[in-house]
N, C-alpha and C. Protein backbone atom coordinates (compact mmCIF):
# COMPACT_ATOMS: atom_id res chain seq x y z
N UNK A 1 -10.16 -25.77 -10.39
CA UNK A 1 -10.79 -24.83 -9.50
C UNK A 1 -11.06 -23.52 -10.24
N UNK A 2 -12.11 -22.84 -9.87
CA UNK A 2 -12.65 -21.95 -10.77
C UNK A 2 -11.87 -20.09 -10.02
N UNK A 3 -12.00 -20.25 -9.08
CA UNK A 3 -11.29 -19.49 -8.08
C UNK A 3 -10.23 -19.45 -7.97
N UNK A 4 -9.11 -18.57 -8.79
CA UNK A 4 -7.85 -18.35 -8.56
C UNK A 4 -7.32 -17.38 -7.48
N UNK A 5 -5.86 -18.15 -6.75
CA UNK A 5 -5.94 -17.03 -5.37
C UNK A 5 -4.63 -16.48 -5.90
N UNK A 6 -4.68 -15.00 -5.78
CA UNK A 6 -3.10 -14.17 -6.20
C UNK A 6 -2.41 -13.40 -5.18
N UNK A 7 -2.49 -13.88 -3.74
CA UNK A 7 -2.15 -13.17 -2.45
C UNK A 7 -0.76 -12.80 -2.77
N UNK A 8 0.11 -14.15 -3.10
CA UNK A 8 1.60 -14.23 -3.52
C UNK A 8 2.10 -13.18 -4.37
N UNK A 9 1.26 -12.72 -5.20
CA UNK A 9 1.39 -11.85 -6.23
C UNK A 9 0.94 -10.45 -5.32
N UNK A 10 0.20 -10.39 -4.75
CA UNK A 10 -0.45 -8.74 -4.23
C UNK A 10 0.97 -9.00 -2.88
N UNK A 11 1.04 -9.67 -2.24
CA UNK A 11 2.54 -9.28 -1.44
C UNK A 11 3.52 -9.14 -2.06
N UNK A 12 3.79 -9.60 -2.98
CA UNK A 12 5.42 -9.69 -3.43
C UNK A 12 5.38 -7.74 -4.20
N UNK A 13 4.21 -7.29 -4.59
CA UNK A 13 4.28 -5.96 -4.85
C UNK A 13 4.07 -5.24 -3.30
N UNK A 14 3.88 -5.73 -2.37
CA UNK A 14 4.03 -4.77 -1.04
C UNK A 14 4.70 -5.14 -0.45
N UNK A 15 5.94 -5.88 -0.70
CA UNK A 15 7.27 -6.55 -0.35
C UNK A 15 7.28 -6.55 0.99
N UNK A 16 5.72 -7.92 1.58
CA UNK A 16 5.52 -8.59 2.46
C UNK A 16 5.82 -9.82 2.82
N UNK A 17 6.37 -10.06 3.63
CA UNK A 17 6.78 -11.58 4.33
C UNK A 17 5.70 -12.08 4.46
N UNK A 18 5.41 -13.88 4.59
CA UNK A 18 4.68 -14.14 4.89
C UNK A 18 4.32 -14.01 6.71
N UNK A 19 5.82 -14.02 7.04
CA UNK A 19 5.52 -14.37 8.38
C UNK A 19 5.07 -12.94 8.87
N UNK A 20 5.64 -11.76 8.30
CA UNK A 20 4.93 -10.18 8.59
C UNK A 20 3.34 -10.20 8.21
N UNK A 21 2.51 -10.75 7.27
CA UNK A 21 1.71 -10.85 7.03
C UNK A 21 0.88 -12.12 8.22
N UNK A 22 1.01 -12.79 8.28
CA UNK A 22 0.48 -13.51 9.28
C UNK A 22 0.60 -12.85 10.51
N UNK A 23 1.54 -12.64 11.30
CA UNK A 23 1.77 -11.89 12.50
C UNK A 23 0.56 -10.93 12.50
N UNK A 24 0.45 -9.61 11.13
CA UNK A 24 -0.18 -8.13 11.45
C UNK A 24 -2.12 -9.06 11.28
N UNK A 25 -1.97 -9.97 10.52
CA UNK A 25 -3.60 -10.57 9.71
C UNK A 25 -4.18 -11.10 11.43
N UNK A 26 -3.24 -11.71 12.38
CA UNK A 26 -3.60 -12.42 13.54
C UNK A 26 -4.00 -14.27 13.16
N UNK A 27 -3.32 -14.98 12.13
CA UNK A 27 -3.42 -16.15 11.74
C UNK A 27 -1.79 -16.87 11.87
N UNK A 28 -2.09 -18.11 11.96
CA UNK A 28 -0.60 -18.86 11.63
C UNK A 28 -0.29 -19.09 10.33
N UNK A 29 1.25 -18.77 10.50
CA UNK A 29 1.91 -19.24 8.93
C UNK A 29 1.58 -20.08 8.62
N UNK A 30 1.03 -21.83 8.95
CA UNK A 30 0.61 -22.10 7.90
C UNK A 30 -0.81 -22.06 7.60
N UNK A 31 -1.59 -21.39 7.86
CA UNK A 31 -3.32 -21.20 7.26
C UNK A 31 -2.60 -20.27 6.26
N UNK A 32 -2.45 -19.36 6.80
CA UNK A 32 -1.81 -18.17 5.41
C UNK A 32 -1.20 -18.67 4.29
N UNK A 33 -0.35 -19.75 4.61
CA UNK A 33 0.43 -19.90 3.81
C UNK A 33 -0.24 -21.08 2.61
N UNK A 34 -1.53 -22.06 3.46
CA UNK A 34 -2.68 -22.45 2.70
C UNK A 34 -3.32 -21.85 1.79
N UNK A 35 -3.59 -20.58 2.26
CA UNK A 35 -4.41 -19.50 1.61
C UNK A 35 -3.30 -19.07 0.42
N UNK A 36 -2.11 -18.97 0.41
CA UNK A 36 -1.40 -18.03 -0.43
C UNK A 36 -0.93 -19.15 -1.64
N UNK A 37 -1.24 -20.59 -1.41
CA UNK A 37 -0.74 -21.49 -2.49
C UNK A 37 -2.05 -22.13 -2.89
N UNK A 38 -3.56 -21.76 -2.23
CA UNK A 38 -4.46 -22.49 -3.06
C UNK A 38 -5.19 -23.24 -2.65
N UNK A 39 -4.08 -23.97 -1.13
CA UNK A 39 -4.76 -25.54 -1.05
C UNK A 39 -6.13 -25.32 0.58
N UNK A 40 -6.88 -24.15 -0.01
CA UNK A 40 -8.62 -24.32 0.99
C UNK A 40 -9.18 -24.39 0.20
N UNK A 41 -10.86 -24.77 0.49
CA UNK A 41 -11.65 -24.67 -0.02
C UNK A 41 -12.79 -23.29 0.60
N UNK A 42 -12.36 -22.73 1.55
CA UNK A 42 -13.33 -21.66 2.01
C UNK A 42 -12.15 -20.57 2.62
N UNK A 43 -12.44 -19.43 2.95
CA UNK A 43 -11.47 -18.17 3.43
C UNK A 43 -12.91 -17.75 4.01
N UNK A 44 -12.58 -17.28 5.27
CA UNK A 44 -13.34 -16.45 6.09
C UNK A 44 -13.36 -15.03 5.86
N UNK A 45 -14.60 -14.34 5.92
CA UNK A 45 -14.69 -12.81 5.11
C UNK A 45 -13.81 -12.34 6.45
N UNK A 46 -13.40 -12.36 7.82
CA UNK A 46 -13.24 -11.65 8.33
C UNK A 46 -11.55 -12.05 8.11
N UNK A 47 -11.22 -12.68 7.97
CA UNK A 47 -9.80 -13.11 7.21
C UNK A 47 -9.30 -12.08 6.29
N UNK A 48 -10.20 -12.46 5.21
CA UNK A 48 -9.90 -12.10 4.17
C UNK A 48 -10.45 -10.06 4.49
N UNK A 49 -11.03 -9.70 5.04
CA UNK A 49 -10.55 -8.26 5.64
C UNK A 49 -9.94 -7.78 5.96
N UNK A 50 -9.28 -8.58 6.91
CA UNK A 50 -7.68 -8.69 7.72
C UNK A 50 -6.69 -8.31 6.68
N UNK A 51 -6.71 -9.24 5.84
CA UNK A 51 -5.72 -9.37 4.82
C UNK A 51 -5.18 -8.23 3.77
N UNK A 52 -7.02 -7.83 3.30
CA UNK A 52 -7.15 -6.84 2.31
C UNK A 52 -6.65 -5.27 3.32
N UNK A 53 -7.45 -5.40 4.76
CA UNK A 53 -7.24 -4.31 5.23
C UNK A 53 -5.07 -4.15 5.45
N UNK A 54 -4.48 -5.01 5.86
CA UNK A 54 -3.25 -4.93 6.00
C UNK A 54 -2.67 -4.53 4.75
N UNK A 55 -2.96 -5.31 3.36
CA UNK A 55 -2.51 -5.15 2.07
C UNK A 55 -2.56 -3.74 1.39
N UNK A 56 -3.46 -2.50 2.23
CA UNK A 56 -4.47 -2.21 1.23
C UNK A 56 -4.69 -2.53 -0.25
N UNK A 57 -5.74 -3.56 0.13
CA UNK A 57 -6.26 -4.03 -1.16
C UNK A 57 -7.53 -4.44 -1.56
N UNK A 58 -8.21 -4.48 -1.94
CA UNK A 58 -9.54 -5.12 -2.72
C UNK A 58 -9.65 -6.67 -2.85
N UNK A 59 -10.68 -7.45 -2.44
CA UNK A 59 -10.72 -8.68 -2.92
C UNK A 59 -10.44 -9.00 -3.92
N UNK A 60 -11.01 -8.41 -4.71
CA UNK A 60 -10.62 -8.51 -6.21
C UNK A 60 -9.18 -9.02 -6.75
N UNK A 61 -8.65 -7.84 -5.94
CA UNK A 61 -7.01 -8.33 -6.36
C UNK A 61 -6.41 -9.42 -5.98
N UNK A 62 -6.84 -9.73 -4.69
CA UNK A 62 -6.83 -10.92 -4.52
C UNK A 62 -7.17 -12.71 -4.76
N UNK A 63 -8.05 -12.30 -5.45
CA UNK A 63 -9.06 -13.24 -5.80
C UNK A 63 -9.52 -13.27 -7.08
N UNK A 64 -9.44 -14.48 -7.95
CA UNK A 64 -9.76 -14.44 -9.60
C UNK A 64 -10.79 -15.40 -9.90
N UNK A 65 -11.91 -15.24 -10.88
CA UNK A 65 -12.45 -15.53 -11.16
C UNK A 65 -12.17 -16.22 -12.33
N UNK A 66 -12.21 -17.52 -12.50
CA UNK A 66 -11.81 -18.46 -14.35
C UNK A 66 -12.71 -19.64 -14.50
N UNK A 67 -13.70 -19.05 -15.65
CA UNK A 67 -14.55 -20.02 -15.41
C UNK A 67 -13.31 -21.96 -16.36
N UNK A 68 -14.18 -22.58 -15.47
CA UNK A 68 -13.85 -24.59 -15.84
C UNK A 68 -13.97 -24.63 -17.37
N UNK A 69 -12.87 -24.96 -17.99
CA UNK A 69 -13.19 -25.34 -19.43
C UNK A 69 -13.69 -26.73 -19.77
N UNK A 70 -14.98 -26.50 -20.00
CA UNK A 70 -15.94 -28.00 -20.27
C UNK A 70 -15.31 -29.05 -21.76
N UNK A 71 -14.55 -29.89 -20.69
CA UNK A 71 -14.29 -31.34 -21.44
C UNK A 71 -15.67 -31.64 -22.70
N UNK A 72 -15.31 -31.61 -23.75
CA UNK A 72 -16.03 -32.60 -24.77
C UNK A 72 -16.03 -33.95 -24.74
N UNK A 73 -17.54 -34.33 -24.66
CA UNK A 73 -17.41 -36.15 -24.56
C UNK A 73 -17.87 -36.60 -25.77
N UNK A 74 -17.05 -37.30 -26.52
CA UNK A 74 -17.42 -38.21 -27.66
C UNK A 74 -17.78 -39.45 -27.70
């Protein structure tokens, strides 16, 4: 996946629970907790506002960009 998610990392510096974070975002522990290990394929911008707005934080920080390292075929 080209999209790395670092929520785990931006809470553990605002020494947030998940379940405090879900509660203030208005989602269940486990979508959040989907979101915080990787396993979606889409996040809703108004989510992910929620999130940033509770965190104060930036998508950015949240969210990484790595591009796919292209396999060589012989």
């Amino acid at each position: 996946m080209a999209i790395i998610l670092r929520l785990d990392r931006v809470m553990a510096d605002r020494k947030i629970s998940l379940n405090e974070l879900a509660e203030r975002v208005g989602i269940s522990n486990v979508n959040l907790s989907k979101i915080k290990t990787g396993k979606i394929s889409a996040v809703r911008f108004s989510t992910l506002n929620a999130i940033c707005d509770v965190l104060d934080c930036q998508p950015g920080d949240i969210l990484e960009f790595q591009r796919d390292i292209p396999t060589s075929q012989n």
